[in-house]
C-alpha atoms as a PDB file:
ATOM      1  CA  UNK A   1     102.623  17.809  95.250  1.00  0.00           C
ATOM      2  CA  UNK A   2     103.449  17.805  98.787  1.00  0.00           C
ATOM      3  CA  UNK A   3     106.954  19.518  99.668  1.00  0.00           C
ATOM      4  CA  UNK A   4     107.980  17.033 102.382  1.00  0.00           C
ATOM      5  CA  UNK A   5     106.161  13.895 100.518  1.00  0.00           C
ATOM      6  CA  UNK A   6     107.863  11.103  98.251  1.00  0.00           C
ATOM      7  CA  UNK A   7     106.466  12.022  94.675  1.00  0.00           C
ATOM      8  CA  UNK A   8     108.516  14.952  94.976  1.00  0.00           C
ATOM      9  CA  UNK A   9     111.801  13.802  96.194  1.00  0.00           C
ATOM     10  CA  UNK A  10     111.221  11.108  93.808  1.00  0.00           C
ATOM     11  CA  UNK A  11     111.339  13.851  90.683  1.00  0.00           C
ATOM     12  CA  UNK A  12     114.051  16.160  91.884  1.00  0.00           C
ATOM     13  CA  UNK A  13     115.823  12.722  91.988  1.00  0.00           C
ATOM     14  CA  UNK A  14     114.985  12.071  88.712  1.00  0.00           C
ATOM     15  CA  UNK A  15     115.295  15.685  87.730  1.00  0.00           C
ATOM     16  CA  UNK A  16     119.245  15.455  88.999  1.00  0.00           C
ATOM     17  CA  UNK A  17     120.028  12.299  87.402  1.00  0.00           C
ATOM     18  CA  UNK A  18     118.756  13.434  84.161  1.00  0.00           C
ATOM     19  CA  UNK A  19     120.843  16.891  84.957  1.00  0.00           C
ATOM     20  CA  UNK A  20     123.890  14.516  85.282  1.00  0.00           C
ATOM     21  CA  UNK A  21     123.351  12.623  82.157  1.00  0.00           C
ATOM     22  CA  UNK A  22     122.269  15.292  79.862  1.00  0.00           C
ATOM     23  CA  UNK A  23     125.868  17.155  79.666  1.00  0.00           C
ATOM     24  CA  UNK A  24     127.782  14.040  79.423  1.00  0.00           C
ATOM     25  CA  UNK A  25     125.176  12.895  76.287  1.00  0.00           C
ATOM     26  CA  UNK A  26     125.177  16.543  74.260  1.00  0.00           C
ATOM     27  CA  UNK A  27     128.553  17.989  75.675  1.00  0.00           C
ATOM     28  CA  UNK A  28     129.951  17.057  71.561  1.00  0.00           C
ATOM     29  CA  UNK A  29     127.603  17.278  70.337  1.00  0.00           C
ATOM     30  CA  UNK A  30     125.422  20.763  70.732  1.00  0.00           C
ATOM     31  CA  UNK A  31     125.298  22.054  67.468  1.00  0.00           C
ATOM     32  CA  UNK A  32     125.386  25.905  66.251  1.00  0.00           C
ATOM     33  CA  UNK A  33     127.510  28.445  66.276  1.00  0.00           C
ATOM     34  CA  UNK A  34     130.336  28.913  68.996  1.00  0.00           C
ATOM     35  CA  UNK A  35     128.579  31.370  71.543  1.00  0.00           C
ATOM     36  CA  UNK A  36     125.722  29.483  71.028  1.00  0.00           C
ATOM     37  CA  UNK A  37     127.260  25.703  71.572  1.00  0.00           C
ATOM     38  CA  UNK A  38     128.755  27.869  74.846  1.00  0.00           C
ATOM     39  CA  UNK A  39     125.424  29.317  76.436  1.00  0.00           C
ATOM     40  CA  UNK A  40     123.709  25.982  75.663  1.00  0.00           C
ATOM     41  CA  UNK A  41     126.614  24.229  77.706  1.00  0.00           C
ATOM     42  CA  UNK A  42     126.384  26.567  80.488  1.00  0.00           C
ATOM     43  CA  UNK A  43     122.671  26.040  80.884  1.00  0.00           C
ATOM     44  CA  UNK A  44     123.204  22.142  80.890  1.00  0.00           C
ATOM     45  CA  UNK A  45     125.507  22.755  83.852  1.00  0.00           C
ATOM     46  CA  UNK A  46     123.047  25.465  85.623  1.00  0.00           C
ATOM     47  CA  UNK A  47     120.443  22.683  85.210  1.00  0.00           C
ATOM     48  CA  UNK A  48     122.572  20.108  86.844  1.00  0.00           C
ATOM     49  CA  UNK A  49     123.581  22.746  89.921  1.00  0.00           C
ATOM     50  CA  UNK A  50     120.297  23.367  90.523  1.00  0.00           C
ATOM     51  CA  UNK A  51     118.997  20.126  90.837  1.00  0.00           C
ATOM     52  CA  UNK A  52     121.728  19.047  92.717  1.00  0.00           C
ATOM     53  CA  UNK A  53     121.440  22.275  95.200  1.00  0.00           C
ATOM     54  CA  UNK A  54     117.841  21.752  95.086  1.00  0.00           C
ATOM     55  CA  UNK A  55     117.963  17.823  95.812  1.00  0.00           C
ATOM     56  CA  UNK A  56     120.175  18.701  99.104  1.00  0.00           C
ATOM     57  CA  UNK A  57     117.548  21.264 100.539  1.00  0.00           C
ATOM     58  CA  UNK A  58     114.705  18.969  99.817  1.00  0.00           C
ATOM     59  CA  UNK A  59     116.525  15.973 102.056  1.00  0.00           C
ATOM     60  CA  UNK A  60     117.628  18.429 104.427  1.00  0.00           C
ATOM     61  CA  UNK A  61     114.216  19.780 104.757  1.00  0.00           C
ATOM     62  CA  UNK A  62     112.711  16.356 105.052  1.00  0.00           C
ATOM     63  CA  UNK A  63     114.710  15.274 107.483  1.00  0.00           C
ATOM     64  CA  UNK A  64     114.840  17.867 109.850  1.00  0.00           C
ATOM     65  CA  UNK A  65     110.867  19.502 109.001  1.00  0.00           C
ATOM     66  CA  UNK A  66     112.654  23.015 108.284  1.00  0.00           C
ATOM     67  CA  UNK A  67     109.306  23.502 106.210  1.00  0.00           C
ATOM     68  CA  UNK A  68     105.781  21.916 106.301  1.00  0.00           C
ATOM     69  CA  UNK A  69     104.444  23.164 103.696  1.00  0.00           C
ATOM     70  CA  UNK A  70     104.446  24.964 100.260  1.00  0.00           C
ATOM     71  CA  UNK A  71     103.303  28.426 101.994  1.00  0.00           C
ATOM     72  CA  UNK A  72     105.823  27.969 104.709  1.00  0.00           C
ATOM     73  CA  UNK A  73     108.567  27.919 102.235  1.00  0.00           C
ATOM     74  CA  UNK A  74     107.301  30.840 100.062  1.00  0.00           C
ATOM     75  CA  UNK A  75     105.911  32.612 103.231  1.00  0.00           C
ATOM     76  CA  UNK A  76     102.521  33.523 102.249  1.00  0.00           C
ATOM     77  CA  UNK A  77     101.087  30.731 105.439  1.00  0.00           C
ATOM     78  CA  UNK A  78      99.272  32.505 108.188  1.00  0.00           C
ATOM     79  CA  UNK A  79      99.982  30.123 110.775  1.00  0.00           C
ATOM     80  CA  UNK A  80     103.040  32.341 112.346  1.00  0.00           C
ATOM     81  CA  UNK A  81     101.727  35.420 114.427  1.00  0.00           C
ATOM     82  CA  UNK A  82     102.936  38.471 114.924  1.00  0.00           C
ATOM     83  CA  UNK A  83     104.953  38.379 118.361  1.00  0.00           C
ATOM     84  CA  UNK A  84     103.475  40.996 120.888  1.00  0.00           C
ATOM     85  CA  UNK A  85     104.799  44.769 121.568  1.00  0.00           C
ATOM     86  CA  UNK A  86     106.303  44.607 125.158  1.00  0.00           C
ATOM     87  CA  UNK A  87     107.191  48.369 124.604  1.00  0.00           C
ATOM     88  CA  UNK A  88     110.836  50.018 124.883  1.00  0.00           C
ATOM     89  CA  UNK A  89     111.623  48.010 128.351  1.00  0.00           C
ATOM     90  CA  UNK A  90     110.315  45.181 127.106  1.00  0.00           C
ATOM     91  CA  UNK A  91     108.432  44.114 130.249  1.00  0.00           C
ATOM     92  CA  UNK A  92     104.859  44.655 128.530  1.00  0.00           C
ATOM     93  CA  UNK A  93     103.951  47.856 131.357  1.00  0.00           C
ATOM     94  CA  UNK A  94     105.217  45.014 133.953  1.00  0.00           C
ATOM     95  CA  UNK A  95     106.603  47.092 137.229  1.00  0.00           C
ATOM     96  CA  UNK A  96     109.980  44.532 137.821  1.00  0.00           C
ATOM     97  CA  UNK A  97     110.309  46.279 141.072  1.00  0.00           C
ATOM     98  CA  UNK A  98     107.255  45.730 142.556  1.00  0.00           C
ATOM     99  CA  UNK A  99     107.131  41.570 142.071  1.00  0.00           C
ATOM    100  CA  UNK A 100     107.936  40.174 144.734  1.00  0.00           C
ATOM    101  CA  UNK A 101     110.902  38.348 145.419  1.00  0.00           C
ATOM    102  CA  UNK A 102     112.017  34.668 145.832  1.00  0.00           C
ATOM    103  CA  UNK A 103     114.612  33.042 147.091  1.00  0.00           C
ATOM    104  CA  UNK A 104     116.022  30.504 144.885  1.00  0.00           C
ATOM    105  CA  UNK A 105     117.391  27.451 146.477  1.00  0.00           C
ATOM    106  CA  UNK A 106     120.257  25.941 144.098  1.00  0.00           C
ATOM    107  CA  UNK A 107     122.716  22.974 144.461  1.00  0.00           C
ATOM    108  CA  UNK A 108     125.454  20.910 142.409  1.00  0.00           C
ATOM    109  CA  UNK A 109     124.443  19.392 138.838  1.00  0.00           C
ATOM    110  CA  UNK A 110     124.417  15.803 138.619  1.00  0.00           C
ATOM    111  CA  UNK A 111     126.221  14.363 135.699  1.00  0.00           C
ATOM    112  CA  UNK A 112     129.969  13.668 134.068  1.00  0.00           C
ATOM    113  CA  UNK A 113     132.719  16.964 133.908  1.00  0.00           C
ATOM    114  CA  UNK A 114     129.383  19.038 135.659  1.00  0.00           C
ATOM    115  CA  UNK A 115     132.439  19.767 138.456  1.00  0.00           C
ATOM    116  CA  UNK A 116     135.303  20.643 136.229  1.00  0.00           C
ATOM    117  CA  UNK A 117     132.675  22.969 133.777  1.00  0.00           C
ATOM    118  CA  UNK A 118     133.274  25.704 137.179  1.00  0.00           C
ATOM    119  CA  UNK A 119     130.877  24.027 139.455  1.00  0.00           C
ATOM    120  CA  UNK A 120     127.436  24.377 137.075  1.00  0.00           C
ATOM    121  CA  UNK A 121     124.450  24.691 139.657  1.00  0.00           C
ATOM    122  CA  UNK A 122     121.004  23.791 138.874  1.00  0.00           C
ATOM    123  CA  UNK A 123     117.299  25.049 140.360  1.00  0.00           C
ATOM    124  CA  UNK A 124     113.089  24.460 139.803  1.00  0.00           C
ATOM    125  CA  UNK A 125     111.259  27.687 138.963  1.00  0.00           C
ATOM    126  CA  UNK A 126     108.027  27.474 139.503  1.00  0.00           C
ATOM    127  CA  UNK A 127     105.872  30.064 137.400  1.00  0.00           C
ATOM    128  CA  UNK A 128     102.709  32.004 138.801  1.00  0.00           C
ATOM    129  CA  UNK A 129     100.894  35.051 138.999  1.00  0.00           C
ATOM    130  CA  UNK A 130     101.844  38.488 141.102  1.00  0.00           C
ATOM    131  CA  UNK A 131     100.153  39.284 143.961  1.00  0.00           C
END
């Protein structure tokens, strides 16, 4: 079952309206002894929590794509990779003061309150290699 598809939403659904029900149905009557009747009633009310927690994360997740997949959620997906060692600087053995240097021509953002914000100034970069 797909984490982000509509079988699943469809059973947590399920799962937290029978979570709801099921405390309201055998509140009275759970039968046994009184620590017993007690542990019984505080599962039927973990049940219902985690359903409900569980139905929130699952429309959350569906809506904004937090995770694709089963293995992104438990983490065992290889599709992340490890980000690069850029050493103690963290320029990656880049000399800073030998790039060159360009002048950056900047002028007044466009837009509503841009002013009144203390004058916000915009600029293109343009990327490319050192000399």
């Amino acid at each position: 079952m797909s984490l982000t598809g509509t079988p699943f939403l469809c059973t947590i659904v399920v799962l937290s309206v029978v979570a709801l029900i099921l405390p309201l149905l055998l509140w009275s009557r759970t039968p046994g002894p009184k620590p017993l009747r007690a542990a019984a009633r505080v599962l039927m009310l973990l049940f219902a929590q985690g359903t409900a927690v569980t139905l929130v994360f699952v429309l959350v997740n569906n809506q904004n794509g937090l995770y694709d997949n089963w293995a992104d959620l438990v983490g065992t997906g290889d599709h992340v990779q490890q980000a690069a060692d850029l050493g103690r600087d963290g320029t990656g053995g880049i000399a800073l003061k030998r790039l060159p240097r360009v002048a950056q021509n900047f002028r007044p953002a466009d837009g509503a309150g841009m002013r009144s914000a203390g004058g916000v100034r915009v600029t293109q970069l343009r990327g490319g290699s050192p000399a």
